[in-house]
C-alpha atoms as a PDB file:
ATOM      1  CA  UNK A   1      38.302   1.067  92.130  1.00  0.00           C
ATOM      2  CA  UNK A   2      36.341   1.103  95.187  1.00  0.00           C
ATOM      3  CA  UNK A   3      32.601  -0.079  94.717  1.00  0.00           C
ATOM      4  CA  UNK A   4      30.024   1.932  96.397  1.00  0.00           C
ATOM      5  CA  UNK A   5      27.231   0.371  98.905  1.00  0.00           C
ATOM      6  CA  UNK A   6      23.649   1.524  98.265  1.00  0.00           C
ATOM      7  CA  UNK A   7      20.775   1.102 100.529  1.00  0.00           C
ATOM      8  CA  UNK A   8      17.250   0.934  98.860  1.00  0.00           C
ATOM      9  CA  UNK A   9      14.430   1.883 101.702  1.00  0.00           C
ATOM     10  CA  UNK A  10      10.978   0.396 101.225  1.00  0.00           C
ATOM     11  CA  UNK A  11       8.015   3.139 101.883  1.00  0.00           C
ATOM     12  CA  UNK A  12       4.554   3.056 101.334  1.00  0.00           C
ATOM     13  CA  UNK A  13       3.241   5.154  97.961  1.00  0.00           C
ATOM     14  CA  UNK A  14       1.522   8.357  98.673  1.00  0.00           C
ATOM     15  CA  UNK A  15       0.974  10.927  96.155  1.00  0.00           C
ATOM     16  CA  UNK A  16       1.272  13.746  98.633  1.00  0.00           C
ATOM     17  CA  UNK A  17       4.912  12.814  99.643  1.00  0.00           C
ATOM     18  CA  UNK A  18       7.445  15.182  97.902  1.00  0.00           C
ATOM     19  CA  UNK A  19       9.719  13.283  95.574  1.00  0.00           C
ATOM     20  CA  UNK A  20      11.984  16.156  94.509  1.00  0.00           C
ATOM     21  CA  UNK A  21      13.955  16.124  97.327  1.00  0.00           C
ATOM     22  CA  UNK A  22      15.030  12.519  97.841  1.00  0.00           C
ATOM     23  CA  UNK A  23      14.968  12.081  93.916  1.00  0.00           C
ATOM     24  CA  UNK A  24      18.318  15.023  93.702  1.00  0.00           C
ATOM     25  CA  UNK A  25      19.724  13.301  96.283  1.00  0.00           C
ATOM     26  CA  UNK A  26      19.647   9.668  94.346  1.00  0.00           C
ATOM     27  CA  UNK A  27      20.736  11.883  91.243  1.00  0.00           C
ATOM     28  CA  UNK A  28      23.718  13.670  92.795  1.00  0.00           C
ATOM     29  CA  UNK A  29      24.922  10.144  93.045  1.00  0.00           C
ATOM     30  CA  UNK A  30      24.512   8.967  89.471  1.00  0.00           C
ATOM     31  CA  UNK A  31      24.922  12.055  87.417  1.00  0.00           C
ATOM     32  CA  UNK A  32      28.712  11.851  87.170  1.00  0.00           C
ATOM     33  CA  UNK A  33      28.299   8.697  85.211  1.00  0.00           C
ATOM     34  CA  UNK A  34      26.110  10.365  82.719  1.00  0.00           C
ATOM     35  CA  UNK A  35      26.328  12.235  79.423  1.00  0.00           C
ATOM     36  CA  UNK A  36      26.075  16.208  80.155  1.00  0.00           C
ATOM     37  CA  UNK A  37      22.797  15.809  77.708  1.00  0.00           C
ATOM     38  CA  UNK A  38      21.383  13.314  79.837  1.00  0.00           C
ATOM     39  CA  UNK A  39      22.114  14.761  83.356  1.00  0.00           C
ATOM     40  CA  UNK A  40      20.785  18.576  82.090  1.00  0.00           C
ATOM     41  CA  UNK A  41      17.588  16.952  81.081  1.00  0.00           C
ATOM     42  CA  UNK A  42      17.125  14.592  84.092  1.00  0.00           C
ATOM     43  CA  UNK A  43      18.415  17.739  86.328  1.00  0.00           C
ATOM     44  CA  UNK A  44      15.993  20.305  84.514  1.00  0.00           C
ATOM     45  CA  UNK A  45      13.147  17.644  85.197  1.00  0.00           C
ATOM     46  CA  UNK A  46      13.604  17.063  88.965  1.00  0.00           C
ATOM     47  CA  UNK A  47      13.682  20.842  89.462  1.00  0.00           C
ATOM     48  CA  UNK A  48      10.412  21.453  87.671  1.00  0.00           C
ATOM     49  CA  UNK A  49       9.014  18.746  90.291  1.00  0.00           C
ATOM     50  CA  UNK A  50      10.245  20.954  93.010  1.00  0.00           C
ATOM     51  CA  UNK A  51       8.794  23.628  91.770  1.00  0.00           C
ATOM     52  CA  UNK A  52       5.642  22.114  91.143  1.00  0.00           C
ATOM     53  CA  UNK A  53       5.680  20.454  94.866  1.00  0.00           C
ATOM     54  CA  UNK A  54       6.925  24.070  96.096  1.00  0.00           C
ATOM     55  CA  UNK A  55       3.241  25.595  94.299  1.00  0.00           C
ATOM     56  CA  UNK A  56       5.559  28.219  92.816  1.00  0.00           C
ATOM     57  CA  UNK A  57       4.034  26.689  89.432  1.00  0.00           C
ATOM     58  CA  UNK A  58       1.434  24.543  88.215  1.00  0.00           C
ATOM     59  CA  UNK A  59       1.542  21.340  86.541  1.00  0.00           C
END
């Protein structure tokens, strides 16, 4: 089985960076690994964060 190589990237915090993107593309990674259950509910989470980021709702 061939091992994967994954690069962590150091960034200074802000909370007016959008997270959602990056944050699917980390999960897109992972969520084969996971129980359906675990990947609707992470899944269902990051959208609501793009949606909230997006201002098409409020938190």
């Amino acid at each position: 089985m061939k091992e994967k190589e994954i690069t962590i990237e150091e960034a200074p915090f802000s909370w007016d960076d959008n997270f959602s993107e990056l944050a699917l593309e980390d999960f897109s990674m992972i969520q084969k690994d996971l129980p359906y259950g675990i990947c609707q509910s992470v899944g269902m989470a990051l959208a609501k964060l793009k949606m909230i980021e997006n201002e098409e709702i409020k938190p």
